[in-house]
C-alpha atoms as a PDB file:
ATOM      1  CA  UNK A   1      13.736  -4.481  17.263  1.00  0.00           C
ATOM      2  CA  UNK A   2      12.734  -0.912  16.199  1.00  0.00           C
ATOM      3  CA  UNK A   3      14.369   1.169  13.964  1.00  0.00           C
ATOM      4  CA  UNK A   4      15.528   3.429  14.191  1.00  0.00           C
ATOM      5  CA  UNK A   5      16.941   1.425  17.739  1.00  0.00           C
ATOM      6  CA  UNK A   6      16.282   3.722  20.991  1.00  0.00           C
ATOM      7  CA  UNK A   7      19.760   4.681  22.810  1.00  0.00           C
ATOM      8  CA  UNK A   8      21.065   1.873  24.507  1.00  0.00           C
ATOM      9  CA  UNK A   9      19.945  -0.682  22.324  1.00  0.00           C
ATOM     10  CA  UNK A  10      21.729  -3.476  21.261  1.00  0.00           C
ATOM     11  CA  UNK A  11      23.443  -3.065  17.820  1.00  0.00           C
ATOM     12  CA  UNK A  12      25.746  -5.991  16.978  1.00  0.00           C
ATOM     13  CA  UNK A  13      25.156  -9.679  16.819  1.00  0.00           C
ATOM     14  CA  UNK A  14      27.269 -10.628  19.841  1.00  0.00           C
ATOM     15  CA  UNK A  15      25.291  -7.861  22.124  1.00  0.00           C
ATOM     16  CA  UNK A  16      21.773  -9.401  20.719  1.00  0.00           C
ATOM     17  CA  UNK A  17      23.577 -12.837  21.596  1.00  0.00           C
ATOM     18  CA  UNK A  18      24.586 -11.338  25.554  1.00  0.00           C
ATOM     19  CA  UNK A  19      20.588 -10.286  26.036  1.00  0.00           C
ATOM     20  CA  UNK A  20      18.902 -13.210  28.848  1.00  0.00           C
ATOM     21  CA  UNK A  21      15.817 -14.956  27.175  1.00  0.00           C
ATOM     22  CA  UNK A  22      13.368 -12.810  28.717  1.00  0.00           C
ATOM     23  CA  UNK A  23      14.854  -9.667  27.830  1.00  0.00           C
ATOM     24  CA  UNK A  24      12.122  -6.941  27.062  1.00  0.00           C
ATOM     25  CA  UNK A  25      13.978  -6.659  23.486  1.00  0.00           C
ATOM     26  CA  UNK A  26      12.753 -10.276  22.833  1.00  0.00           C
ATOM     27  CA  UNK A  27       8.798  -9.131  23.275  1.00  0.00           C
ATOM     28  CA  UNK A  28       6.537  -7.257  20.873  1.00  0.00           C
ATOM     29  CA  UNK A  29       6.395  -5.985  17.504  1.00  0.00           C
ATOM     30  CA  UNK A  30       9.235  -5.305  15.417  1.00  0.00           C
ATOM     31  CA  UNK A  31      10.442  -3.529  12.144  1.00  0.00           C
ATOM     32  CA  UNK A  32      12.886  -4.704  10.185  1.00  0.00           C
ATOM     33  CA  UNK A  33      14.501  -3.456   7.334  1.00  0.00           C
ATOM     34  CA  UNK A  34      14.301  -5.566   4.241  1.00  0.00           C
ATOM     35  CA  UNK A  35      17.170  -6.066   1.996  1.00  0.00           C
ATOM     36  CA  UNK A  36      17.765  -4.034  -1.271  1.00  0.00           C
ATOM     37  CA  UNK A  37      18.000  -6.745  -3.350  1.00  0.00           C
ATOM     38  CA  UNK A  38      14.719  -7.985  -2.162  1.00  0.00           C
ATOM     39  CA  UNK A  39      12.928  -4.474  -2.746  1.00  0.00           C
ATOM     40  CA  UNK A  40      14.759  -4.891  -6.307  1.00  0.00           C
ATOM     41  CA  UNK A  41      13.219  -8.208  -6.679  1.00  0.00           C
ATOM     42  CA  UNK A  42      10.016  -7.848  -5.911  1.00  0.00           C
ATOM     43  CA  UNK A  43      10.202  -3.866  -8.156  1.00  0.00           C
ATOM     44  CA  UNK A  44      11.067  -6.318 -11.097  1.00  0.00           C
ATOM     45  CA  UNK A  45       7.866  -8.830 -10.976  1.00  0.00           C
ATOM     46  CA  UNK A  46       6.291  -8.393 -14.774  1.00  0.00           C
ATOM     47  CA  UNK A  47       2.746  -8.427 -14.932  1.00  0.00           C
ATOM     48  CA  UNK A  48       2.986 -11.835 -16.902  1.00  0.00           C
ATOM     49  CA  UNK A  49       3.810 -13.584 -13.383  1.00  0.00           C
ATOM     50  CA  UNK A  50       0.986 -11.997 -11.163  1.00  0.00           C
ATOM     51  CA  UNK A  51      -1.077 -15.032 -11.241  1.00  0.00           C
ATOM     52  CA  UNK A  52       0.993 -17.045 -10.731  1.00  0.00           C
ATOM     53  CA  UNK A  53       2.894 -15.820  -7.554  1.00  0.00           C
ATOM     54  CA  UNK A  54      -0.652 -15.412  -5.827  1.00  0.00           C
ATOM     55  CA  UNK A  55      -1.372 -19.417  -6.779  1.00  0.00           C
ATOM     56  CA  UNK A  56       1.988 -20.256  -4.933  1.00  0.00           C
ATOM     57  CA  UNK A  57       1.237 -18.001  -2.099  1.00  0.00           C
ATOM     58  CA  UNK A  58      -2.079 -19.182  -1.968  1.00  0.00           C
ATOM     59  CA  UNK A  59      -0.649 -23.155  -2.201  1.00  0.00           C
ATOM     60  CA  UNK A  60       1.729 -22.478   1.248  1.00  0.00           C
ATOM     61  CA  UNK A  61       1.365 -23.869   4.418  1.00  0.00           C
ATOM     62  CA  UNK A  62      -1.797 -24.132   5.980  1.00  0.00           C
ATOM     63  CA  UNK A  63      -0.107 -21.462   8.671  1.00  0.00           C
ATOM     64  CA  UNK A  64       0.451 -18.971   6.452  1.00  0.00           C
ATOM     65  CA  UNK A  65      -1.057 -15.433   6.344  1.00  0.00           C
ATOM     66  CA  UNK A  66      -1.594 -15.886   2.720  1.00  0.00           C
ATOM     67  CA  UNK A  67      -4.263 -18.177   2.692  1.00  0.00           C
ATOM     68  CA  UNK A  68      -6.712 -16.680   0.658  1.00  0.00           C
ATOM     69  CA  UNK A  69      -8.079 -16.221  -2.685  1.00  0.00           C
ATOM     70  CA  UNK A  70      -5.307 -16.027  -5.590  1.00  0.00           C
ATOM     71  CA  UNK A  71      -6.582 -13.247  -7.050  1.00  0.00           C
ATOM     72  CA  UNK A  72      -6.265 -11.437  -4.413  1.00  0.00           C
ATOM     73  CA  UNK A  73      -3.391 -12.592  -3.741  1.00  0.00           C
ATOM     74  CA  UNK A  74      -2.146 -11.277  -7.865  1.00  0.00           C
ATOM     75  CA  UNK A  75      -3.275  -7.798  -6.660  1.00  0.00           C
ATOM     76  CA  UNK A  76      -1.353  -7.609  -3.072  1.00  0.00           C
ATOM     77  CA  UNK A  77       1.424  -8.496  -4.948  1.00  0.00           C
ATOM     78  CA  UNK A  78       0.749  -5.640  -7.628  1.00  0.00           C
ATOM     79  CA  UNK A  79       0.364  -3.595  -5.082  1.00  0.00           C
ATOM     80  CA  UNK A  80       3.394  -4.278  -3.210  1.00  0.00           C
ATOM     81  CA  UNK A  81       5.356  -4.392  -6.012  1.00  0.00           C
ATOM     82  CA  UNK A  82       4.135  -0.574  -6.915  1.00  0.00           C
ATOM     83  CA  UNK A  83       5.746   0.012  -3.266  1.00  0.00           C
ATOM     84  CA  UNK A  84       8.711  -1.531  -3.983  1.00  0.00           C
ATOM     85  CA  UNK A  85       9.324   0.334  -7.633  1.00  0.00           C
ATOM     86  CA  UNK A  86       8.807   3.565  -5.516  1.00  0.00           C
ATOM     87  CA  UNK A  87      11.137   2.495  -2.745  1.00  0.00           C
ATOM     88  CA  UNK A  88      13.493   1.593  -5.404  1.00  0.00           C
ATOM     89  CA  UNK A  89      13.019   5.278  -7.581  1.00  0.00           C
ATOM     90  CA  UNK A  90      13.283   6.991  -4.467  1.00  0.00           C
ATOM     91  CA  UNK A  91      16.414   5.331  -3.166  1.00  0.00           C
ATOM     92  CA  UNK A  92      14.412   3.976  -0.559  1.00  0.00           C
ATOM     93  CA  UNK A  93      13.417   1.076   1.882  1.00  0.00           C
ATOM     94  CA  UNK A  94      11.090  -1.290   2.471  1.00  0.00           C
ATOM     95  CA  UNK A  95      10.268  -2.848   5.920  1.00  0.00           C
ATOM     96  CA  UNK A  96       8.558  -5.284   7.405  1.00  0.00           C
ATOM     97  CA  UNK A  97       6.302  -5.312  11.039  1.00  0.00           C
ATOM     98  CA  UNK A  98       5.791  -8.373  12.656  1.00  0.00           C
ATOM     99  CA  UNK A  99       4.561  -9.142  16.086  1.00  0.00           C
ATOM    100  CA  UNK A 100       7.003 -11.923  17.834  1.00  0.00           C
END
C-alpha cells in the first residue's frame, strides 16, 4: 500500500477485499501509517524502562528482526522514541515500511 495511495487505488476494506490474490497491490513494499496512540506510546517510554524493552525485544522469536544485542536494542528504542516525541510535538506521524 503506499501512501499517499496513487489514483485508482483501492481505499476501503471491501475494495481491498474485491482485489484477486495476485493483484499487483498484494506485491512489494509498503508504508503504513502507524496509529497515534502508538506514536504516543512509544513518545512516553521513560528512560528507567530502556533496558528493559531491548531485553524483551531481544528475548522474541527466533524470526524476529530484533535479534541482537540488548543494548543496542535500549538505544534503537531511544532513538525511536526521540522520533516519536517529535512526531508527537509536531502533530505528526509515524510510519512503518515493510517489504510483503
Amino acid at each position: 500500500m503506499l501512501y499517499p495511495p496513487q489514483e485508482g487505488a483501492p481505499t476501503t476494506d471491501e475494495e481491498w477485499g474485491a482485489l484477486p490474490e495476485d493483484s499487483p497491490y498484494f506485491v512489494g513494499p509498503g508504508i503504513e501509517e502507524l496509529p497515534a496512540d502508538v506514536r504516543d506510546t512509544l513518545a512516553d517510554v521513560p528512560d528507567g524502562r530502556l533496558v528493559e524493552l531491548g531485553e524483551r525485544w531481544a528475548e522474541s522469536d527466533d524470526d524476529s528482526m530484533f535479534r541482537t544485542d540488548p543494548p543496542q536494542l535500549s538505544e534503537l528504542i531511544a532513538e525511536l522514541r526521540g522520533l516519536a516525541r517529535r512526531a508527537r510535538d509536531e502533530g505528526q506521524s509515524l510510519y512503518c515500511w515493510s517489504s510483503l
